[in-house]
Protein backbone atom coordinates (compact mmCIF):
# COMPACT_ATOMS: atom_id res chain seq x y z
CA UNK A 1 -156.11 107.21 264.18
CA UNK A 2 -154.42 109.40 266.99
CA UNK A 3 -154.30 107.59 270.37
CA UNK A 4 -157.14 108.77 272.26
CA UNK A 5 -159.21 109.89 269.75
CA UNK A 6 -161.52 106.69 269.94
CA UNK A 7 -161.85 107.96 273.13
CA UNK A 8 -162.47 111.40 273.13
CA UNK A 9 -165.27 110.67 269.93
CA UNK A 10 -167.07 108.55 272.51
CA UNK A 11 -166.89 111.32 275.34
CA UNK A 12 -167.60 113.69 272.78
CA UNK A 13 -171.22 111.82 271.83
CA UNK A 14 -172.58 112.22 275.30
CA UNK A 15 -175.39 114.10 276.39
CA UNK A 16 -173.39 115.27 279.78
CA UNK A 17 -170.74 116.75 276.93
CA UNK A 18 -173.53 118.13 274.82
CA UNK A 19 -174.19 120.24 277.79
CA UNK A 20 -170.95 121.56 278.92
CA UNK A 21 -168.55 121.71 275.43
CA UNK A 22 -170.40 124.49 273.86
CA UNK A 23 -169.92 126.86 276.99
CA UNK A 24 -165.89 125.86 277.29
CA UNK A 25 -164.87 125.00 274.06
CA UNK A 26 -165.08 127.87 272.41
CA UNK A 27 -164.10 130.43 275.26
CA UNK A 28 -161.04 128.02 275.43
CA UNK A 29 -160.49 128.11 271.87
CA UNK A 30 -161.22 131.91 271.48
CA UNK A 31 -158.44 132.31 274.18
CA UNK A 32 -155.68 130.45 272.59
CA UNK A 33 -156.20 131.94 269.42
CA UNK A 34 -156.33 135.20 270.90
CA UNK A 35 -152.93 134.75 272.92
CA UNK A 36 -151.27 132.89 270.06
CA UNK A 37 -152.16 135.77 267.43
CA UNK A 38 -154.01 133.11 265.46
CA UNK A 39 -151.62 130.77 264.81
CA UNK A 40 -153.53 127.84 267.36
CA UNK A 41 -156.22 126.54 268.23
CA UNK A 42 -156.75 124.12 271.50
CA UNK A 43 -159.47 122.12 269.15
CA UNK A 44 -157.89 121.52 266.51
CA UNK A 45 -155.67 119.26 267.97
CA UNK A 46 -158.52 116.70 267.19
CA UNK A 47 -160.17 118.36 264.31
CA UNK A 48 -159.39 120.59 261.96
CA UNK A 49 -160.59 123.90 263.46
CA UNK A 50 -161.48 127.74 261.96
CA UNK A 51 -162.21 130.82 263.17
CA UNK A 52 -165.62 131.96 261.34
CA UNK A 53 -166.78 135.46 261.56
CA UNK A 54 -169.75 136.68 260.22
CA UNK A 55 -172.33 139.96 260.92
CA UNK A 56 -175.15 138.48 262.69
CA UNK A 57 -178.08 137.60 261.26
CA UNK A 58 -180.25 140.70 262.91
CA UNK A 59 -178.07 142.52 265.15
CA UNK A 60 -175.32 142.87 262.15
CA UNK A 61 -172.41 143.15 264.55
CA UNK A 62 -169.76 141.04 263.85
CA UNK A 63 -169.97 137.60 265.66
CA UNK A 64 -166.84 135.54 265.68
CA UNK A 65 -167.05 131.69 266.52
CA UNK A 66 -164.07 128.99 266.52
CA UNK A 67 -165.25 125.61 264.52
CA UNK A 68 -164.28 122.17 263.95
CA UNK A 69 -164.47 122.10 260.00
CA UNK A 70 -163.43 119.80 257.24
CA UNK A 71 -161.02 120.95 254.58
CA UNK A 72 -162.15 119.81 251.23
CA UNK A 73 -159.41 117.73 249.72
CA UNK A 74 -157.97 119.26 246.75
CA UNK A 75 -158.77 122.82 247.31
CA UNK A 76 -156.61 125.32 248.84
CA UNK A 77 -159.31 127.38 250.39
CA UNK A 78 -163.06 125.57 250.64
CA UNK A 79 -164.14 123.96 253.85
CA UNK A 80 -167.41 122.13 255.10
CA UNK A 81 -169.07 123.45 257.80
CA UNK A 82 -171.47 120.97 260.11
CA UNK A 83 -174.24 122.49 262.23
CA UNK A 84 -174.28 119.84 264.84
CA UNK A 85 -174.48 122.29 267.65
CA UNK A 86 -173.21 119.22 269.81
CA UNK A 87 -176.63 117.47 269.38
CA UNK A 88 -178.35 120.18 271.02
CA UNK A 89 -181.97 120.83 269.93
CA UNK A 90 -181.54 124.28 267.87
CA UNK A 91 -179.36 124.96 265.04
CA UNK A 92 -176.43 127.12 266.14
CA UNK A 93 -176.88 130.85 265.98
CA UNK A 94 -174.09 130.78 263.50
CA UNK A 95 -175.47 128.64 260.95
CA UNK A 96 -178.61 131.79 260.65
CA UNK A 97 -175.59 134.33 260.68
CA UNK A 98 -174.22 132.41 257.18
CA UNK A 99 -178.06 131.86 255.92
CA UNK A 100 -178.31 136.14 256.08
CA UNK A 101 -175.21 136.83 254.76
CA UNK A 102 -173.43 134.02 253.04
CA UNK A 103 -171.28 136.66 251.14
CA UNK A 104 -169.86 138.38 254.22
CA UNK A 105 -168.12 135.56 256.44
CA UNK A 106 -164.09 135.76 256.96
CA UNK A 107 -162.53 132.54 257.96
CA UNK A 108 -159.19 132.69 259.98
CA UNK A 109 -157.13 129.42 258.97
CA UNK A 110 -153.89 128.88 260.06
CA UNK A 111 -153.18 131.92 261.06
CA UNK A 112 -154.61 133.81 257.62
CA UNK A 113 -158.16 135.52 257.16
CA UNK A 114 -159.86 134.46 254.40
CA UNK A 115 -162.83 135.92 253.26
CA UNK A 116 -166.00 133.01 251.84
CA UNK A 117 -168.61 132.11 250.30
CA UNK A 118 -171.15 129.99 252.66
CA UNK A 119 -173.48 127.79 250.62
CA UNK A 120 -176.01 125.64 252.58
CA UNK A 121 -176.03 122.17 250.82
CA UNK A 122 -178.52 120.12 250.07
CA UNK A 123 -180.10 117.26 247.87
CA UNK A 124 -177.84 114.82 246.70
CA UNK A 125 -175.17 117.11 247.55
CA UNK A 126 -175.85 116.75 251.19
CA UNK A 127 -176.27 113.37 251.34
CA UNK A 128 -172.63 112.93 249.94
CA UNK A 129 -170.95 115.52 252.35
CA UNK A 130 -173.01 114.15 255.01
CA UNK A 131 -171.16 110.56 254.06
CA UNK A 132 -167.88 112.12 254.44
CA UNK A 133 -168.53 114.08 257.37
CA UNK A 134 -169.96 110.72 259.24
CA UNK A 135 -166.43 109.05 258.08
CA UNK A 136 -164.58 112.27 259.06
CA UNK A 137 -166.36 112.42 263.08
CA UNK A 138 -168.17 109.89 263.38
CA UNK A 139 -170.31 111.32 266.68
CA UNK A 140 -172.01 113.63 264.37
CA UNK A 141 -174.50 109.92 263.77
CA UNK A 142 -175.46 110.61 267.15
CA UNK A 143 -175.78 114.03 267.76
CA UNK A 144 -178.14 113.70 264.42
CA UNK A 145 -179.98 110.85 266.11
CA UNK A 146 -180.86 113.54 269.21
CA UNK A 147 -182.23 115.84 267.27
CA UNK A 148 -185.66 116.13 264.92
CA UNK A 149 -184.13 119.33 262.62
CA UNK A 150 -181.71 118.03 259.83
CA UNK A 151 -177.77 119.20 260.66
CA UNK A 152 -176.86 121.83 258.45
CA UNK A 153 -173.87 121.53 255.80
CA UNK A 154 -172.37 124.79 254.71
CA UNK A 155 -169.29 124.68 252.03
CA UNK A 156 -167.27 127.92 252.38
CA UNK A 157 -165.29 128.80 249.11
CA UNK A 158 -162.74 131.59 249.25
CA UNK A 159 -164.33 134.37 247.23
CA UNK A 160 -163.22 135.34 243.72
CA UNK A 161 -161.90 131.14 243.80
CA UNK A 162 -164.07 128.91 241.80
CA UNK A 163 -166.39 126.12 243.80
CA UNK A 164 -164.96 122.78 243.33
């Protein structure tokens, strides 16, 4: 593990960063990948970060969001997406965005847009991604543990590739 990351996991699980990550995170990270033509984002030097856009799920304008994701080992193009919203109460306006049109999101990774698939998981599926993703961050316990609504899993696949 990265020095500091034990760290930043345990700063990350607070309440006080529940509050102010969601409102400079992603203008940082939308900033950075903006100025750096898509080749970086300020996140992902602790996760593995995309850029997800998607229409939105009742205005239909594009809506473009940066998010900490987790490649799924052995694909070249299918990532897991988790809903944690940081803990906070409601699921992220994003996660809706995917649910109304899971066959119109672009990802930008590294640099490349890539257009997906979204499938929300569930069942036994969940619970296994939902393993990993514990393993992969493990905050995402406690942001989970502050909220009543289960954290939604998405797997994006790149579309016309098969699902692994």
């Amino acid at each position: 593990m990265a020095p500091g990351v034990r760290l930043i996991q345990k700063v990350s699980s607070t309440r006080a960063f529940a509050k102010v990550a969601p409102h400079v995170v992603p203008a940082m990270d939308r900033a950075v990948h903006r100025l750096t033509r898509g080749k970086v984002l300020l996140s992902s030097r602790m996760l593995p970060g995309l850029i997800l856009t998607v229409p939105g799920a009742r205005s239909g304008q594009l809506r473009t969001t940066p998010l900490a994701c987790m490649p799924v080992k052995g694909t070249e193009r299918s990532w897991i997406l988790v809903g944690s919203n940081f803990g906070r109460t409601g699921h992220p306006a994003w996660t809706a965005n995917l649910l109304a049109g899971p066959d119109k999101a672009v990802v930008n990774w590294q640099g490349r847009d890539v257009p997906v698939r979204a499938t929300l998981l569930a069942g036994e599926e969940r619970e296994e991604v939902w393993r990993a993703a514990l393993k992969f961050w493990p905050p995402y316990a406690t942001y989970q543990a502050r909220v009543e609504r289960e954290i939604r899993l998405f797997r994006l696949c790149e579309r016309g590739g098969a699902a692994p």
